[in-house]
Protein backbone atom coordinates (compact mmCIF):
# COMPACT_ATOMS: atom_id res chain seq x y z
CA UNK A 1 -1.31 -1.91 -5.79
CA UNK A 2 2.07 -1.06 -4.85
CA UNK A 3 2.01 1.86 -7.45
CA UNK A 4 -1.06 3.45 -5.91
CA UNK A 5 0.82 3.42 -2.29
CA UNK A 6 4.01 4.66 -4.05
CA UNK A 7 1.81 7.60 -5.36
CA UNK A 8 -0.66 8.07 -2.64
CA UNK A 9 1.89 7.75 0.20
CA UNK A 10 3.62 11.09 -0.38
CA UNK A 11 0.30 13.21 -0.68
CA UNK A 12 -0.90 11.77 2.86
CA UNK A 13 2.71 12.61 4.20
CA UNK A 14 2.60 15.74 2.78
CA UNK A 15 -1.31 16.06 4.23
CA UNK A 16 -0.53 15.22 7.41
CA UNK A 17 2.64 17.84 7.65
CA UNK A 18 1.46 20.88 6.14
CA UNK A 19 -2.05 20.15 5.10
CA UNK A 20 -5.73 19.48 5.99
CA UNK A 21 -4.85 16.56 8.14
CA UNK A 22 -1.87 18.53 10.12
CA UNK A 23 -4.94 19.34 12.82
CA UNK A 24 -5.69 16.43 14.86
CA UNK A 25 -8.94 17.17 14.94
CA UNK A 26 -9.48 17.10 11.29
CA UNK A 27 -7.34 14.33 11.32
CA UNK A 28 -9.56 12.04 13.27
CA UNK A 29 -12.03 10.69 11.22
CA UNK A 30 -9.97 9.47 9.08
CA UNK A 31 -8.01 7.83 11.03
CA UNK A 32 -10.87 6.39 13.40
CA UNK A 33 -12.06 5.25 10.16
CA UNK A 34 -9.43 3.03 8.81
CA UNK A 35 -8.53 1.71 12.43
CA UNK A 36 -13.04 0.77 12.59
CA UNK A 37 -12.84 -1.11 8.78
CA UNK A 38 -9.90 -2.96 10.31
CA UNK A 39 -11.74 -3.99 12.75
CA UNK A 40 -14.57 -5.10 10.68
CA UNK A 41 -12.88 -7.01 8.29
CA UNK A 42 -10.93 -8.70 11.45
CA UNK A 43 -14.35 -10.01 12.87
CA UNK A 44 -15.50 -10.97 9.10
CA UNK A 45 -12.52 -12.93 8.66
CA UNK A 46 -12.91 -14.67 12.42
CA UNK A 47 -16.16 -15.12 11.84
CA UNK A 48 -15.85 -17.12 8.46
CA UNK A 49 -12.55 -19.05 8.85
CA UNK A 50 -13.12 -19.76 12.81
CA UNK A 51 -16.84 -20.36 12.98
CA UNK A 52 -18.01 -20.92 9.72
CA UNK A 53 -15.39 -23.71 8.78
CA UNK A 54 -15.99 -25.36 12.67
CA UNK A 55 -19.67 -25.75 11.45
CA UNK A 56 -18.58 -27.61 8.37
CA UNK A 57 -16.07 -30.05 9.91
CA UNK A 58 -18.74 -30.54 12.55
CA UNK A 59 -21.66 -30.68 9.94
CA UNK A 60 -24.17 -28.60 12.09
CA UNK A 61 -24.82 -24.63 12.29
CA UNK A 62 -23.76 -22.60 15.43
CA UNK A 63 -26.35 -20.45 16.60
């Protein structure tokens, strides 16, 4: 994994510079995307470890 940032990190930089992504307005889906499947996986993980697990120690379901 820390080959593929090592070699992907330079073409972004370079993308954002003097590229496709040096307009901010093609720039912003991308970025809205990654910030959105941050979010997501955030809210998975809360929901598993924090309510999920809570259930178990409890032995009932929250609805």
């Amino acid at each position: 994994m820390a080959i593929f940032f090592l070699l992907v990190g330079p073409e972004i930089e370079r993308e954002i510079y003097i590229g496709e992504l040096s307009n901010l307005k093609n720039a912003l889906l991308p970025v809205l995307a990654a910030i959105g499947s941050m979010a997501i996986l955030t809210l998975f993980y809360y929901l598993f470890n924090v309510c999920f697990l809570r259930s178990i120690r409890t032995n009932k379901v929250e609805e």
